[in-house]
Protein backbone atom coordinates (compact mmCIF):
# COMPACT_ATOMS: atom_id res chain seq x y z
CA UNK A 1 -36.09 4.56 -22.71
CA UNK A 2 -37.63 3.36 -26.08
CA UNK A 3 -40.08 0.85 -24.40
CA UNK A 4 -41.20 0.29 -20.53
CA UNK A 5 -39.02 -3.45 -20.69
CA UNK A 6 -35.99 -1.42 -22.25
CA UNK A 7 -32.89 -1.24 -19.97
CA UNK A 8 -29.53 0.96 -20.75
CA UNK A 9 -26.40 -1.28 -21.06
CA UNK A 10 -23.25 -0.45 -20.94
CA UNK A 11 -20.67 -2.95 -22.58
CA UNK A 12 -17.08 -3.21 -21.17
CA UNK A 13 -14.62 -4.47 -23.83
CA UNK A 14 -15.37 -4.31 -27.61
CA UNK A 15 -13.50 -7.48 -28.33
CA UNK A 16 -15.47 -10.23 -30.28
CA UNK A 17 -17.51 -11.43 -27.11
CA UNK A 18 -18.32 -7.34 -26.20
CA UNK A 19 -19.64 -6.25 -29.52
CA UNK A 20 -21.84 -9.70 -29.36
CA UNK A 21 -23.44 -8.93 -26.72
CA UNK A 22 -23.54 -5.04 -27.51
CA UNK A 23 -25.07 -6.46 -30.80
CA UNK A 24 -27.67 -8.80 -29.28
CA UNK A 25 -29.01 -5.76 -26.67
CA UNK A 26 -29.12 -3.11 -29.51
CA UNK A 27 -30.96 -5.38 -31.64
CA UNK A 28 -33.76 -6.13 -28.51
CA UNK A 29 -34.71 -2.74 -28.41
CA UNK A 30 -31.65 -1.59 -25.86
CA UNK A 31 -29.56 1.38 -25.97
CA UNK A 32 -26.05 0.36 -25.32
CA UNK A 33 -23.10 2.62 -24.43
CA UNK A 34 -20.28 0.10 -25.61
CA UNK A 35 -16.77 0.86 -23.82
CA UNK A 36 -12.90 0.24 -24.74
CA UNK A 37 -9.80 1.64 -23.83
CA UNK A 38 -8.80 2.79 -27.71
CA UNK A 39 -10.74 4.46 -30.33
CA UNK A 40 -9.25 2.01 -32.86
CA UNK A 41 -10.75 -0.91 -30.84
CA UNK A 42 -13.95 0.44 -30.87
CA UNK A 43 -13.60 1.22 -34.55
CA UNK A 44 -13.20 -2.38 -34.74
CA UNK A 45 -15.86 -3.86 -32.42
CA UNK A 46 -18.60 -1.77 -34.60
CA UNK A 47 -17.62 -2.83 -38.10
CA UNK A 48 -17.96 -6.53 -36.64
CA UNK A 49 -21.66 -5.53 -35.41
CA UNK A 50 -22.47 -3.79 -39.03
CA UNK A 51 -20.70 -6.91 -41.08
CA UNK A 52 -22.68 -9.23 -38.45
CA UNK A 53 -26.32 -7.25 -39.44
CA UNK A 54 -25.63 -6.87 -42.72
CA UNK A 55 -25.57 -10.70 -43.03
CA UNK A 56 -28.90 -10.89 -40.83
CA UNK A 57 -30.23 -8.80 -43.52
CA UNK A 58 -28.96 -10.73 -46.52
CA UNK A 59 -30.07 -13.78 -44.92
CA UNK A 60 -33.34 -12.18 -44.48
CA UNK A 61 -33.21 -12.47 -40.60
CA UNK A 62 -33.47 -8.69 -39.97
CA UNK A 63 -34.90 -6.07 -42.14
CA UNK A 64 -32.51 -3.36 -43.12
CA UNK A 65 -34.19 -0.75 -41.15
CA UNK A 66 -34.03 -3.14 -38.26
CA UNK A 67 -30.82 -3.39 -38.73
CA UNK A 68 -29.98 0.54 -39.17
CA UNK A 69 -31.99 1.46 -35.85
CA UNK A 70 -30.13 -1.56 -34.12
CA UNK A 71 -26.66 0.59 -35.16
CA UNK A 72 -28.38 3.53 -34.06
CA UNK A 73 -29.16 2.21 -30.36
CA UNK A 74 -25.13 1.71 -29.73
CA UNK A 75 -22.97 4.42 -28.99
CA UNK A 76 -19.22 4.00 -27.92
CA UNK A 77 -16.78 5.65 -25.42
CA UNK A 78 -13.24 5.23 -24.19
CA UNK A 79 -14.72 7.11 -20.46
CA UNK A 80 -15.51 4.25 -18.30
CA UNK A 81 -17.88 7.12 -16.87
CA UNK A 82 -20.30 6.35 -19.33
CA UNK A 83 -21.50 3.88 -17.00
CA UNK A 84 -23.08 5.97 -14.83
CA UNK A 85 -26.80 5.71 -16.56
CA UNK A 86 -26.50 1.92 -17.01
CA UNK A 87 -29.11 -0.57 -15.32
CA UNK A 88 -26.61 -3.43 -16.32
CA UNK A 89 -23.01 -3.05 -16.85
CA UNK A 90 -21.37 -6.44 -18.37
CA UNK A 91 -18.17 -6.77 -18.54
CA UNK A 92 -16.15 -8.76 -21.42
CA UNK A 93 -12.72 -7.96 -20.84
CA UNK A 94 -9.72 -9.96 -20.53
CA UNK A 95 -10.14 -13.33 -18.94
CA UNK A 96 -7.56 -12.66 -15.82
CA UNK A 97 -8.67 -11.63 -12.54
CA UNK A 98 -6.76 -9.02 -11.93
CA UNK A 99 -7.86 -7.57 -14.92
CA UNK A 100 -11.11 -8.07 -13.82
CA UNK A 101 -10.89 -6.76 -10.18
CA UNK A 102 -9.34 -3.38 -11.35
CA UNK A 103 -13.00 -3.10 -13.95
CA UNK A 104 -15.32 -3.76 -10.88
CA UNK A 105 -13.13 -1.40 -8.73
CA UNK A 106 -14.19 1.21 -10.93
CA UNK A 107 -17.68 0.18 -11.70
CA UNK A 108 -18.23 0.27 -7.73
CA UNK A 109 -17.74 3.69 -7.45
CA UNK A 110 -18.84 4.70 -11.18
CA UNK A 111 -22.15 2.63 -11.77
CA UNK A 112 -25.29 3.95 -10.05
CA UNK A 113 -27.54 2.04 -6.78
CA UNK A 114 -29.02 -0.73 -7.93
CA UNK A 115 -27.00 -1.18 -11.35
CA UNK A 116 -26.63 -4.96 -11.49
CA UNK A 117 -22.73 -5.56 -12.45
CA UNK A 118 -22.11 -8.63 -14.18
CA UNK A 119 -19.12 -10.44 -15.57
CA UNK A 120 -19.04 -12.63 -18.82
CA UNK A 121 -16.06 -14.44 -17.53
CA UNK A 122 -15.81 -18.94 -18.34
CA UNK A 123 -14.59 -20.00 -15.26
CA UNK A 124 -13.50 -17.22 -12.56
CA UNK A 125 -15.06 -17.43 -9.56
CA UNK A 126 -18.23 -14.50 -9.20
CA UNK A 127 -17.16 -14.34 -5.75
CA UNK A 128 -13.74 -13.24 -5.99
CA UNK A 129 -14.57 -10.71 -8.74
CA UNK A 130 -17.59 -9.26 -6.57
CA UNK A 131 -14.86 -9.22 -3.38
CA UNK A 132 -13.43 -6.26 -5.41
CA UNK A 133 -16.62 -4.24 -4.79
CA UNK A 134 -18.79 -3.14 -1.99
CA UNK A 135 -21.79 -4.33 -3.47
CA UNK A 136 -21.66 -8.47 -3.62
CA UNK A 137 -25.47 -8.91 -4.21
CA UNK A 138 -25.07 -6.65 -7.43
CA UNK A 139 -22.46 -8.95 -9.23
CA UNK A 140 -23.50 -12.06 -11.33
CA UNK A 141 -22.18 -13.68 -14.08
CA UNK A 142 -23.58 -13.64 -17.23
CA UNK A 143 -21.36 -16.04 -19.51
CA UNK A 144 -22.34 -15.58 -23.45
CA UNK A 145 -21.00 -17.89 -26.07
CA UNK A 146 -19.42 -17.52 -29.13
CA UNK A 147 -20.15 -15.95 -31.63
CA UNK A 148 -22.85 -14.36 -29.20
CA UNK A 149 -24.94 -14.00 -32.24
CA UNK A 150 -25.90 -17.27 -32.89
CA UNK A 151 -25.07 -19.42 -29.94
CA UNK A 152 -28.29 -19.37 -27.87
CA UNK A 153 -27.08 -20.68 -24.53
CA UNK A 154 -26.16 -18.35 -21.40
CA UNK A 155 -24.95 -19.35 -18.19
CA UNK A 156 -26.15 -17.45 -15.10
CA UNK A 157 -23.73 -17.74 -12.48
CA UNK A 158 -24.63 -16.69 -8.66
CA UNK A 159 -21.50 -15.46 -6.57
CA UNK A 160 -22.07 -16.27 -2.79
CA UNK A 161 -23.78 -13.03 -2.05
CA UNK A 162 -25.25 -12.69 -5.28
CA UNK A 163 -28.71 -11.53 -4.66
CA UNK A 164 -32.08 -13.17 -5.92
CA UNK A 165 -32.96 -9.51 -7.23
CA UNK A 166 -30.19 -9.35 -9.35
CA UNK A 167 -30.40 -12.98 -10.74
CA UNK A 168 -33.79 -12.20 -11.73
CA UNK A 169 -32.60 -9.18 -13.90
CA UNK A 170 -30.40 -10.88 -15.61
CA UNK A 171 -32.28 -13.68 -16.69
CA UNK A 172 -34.77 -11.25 -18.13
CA UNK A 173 -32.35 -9.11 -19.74
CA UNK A 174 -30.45 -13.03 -21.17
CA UNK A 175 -33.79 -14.18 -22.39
CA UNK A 176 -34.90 -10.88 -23.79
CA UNK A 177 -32.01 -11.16 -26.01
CA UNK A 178 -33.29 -13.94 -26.78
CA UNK A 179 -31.31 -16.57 -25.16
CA UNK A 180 -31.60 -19.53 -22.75
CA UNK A 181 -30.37 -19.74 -19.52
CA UNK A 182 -28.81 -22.06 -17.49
CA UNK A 183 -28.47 -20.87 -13.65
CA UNK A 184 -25.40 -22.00 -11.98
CA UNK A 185 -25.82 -21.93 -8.17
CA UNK A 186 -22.47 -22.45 -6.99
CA UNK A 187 -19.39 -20.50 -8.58
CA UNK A 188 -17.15 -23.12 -8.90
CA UNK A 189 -13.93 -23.03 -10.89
CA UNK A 190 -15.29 -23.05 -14.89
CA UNK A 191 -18.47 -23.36 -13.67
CA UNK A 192 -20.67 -26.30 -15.74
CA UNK A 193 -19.94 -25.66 -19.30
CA UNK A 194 -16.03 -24.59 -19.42
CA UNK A 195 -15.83 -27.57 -16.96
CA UNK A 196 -17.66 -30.45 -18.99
CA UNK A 197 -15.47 -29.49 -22.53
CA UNK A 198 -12.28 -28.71 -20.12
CA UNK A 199 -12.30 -32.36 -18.52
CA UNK A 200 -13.73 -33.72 -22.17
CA UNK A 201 -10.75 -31.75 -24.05
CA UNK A 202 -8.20 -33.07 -21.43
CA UNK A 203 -9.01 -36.48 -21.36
CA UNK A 204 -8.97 -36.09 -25.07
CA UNK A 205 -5.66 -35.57 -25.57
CA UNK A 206 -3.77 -37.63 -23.16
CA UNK A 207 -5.85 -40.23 -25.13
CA UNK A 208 -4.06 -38.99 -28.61
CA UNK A 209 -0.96 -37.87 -26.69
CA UNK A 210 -0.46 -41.66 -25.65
CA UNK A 211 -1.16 -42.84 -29.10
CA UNK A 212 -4.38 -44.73 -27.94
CA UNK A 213 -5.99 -43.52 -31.08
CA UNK A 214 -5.51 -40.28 -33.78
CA UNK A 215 -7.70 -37.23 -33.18
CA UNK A 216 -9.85 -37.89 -36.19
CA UNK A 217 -10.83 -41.12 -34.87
CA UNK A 218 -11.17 -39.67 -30.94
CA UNK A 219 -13.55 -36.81 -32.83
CA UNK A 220 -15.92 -39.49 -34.45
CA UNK A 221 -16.36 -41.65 -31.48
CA UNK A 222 -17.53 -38.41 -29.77
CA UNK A 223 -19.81 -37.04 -32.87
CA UNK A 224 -21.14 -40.71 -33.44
CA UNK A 225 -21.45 -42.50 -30.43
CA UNK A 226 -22.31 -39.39 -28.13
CA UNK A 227 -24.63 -37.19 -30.62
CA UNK A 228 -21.79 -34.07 -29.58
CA UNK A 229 -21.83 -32.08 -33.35
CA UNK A 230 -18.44 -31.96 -32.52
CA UNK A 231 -15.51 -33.75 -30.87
CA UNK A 232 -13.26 -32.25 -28.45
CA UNK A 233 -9.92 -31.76 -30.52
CA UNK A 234 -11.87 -30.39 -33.05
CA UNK A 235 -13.77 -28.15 -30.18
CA UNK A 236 -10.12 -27.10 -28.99
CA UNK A 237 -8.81 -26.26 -32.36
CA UNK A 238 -12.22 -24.11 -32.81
CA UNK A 239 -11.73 -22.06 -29.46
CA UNK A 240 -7.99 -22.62 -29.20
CA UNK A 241 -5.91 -24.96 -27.80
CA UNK A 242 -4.61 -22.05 -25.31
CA UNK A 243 -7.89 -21.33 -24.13
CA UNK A 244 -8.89 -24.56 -23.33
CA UNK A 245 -4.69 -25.29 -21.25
CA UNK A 246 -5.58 -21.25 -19.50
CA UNK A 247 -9.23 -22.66 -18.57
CA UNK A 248 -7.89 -26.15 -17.15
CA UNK A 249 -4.90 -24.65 -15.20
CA UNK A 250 -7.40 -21.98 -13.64
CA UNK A 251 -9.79 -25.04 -12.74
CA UNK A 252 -6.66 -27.40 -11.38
CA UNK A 253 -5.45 -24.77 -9.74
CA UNK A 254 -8.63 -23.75 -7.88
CA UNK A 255 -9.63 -27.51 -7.31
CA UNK A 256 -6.22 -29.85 -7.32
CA UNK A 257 -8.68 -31.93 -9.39
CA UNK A 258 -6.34 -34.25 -11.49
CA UNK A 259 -9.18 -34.83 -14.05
CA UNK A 260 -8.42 -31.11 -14.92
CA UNK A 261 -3.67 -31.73 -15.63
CA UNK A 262 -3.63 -30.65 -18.88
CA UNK A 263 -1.25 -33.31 -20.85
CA UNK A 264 2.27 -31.81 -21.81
CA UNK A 265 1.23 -32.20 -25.34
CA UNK A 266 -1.32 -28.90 -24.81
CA UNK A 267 1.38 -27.21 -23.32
CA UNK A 268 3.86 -27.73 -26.24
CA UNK A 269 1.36 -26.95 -28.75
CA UNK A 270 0.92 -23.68 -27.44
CA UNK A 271 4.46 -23.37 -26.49
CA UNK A 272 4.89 -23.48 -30.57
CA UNK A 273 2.15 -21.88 -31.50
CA UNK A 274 -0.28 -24.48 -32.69
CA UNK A 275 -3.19 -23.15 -31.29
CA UNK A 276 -5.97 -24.63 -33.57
CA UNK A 277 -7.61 -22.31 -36.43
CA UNK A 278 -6.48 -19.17 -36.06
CA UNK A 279 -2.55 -20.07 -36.22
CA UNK A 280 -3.43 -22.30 -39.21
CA UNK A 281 -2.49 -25.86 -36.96
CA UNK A 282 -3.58 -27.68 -34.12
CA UNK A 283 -4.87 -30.62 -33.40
CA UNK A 284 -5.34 -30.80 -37.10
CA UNK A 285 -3.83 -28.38 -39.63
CA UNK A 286 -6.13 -25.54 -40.99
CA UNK A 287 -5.10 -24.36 -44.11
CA UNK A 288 -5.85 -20.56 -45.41
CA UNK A 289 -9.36 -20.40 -47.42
């Protein structure tokens, strides 16, 4: 270990949220092991990290060498094996449980005693993903935001067995990275954050769906009257209007809470592809730079 506070990570997933938080550890001072099923993905997930420092740098927010031993602290694997030296495994993988369950299957008989496992899932339940393993207390969620680099909140989430050991861990490891933590004490569906902009979001657009008023003007009541930097149909278009309909089906479907029946017009959006900025329309259109 490169300093007594140092931990080894292992990343699971090299997607956009993985090599965030692979790039946040590596630049604390942790060596991270970053996993992914192809070579080509983790190809990808480390030019993001070197494009990501090299702006650091230009913007004078890291030095260059910081930013070359920070590469140097990450190494990648397809061998979900790799895991085996971790203190704290965090998965980033696809946001289905399934999914999910069959990573923590295998990082309950992979990762070592006392590795604390923890998921960077929105809104699934800690509790069903740490029924998957023999080792409850070890599972927490650790939900990151995006882009991981810049977004300083974290959401702790406590499964029901989730131990006060392990919650402690991660809230060092969160704000060593230097974030701030919220701690979530019951796992509910979407827990507080994807639940807030989910109900926001929804209400949203049965409000423009039933022609009460046009997104624009929906956006700056939100942005002027409520001090949010953004509005919620501009928030959907930003994460995607699929996102936000898969988060407030999980939520409805977990709580029968009408508050959370996505309008048909979220449906037929994504149903034709308008799902915000990165098909180029959603709630507004989004023309190519």
């Amino acid at each position: 270990m490169s300093n007594a506070s140092s931990k080894q990570i292992a990343v699971i997933g090299a997607g956009l949220m993985g090599a965030g938080i692979a790039q946040v550890s590596a630049q604390a001072g942790h060596p991270v092991v970053l996993r992914d099923v192809t070579e080509e993905a983790l190809q990808r997930g480390l030019a993001g990290i070197r494009a990501s420092y090299e702006k650091f740098v230009s913007k004078g927010r890291l030095s260059a060498e910081e930013a070359e031993a920070a590469l140097g602290r990450i190494t990648t694997t397809t061998d979900l094996g790799a895991v085996a030296e971790a203190d704290i495994v965090v998965e980033a993988v696809f946001e289905q449980l399934e999914v999910k369950e069959g990573v923590f299957r295998e990082l309950d008989k992979l990762a070592k005693d006392g590795a604390v496992l923890a998921s960077n899932t929105s809104a699934i339940p800690i509790t069903r993903i740490a029924a998957a393993t023999q080792r409850p207390e070890s599972v927490v969620g650790v939900h990151f935001f995006s882009p991981v680099p810049l977004m300083k909140l974290v959401e702790l989430v406590r499964g029901y067995k989730t131990s006060d050991e392990t919650l402690a861990t991660v809230r060092a490891f969160a704000e060593g990275v230097g974030k701030e933590v919220v701690v979530v004490n019951r796992d509910v569906a979407g827990f507080v954050t994807t639940r807030l902009i989910t109900a926001l979001v929804v209400e949203a657009a049965k409000l423009y769906e039933s022609g009460v008023a046009t997104a624009e003007d929906i956006d700056t009541a939100c942005r002027l009257g409520f001090g949010h930097p953004m509005g919620p149909l501009e928030t959907a278009d930003l994460t995607g209007v699929d996102i936000l309909l898969h988060a407030a089906r999980n939520i409805y479907a977990e709580t029968q809470d009408e508050k959370f029946a996505a309008p048909e017009i979220m449906a037929r959006m994504v149903t034709a592809g308008d799902l915000g900025r990165k098909s180029g329309r959603g709630f507004y259109p989004h023309p190519a730079k």
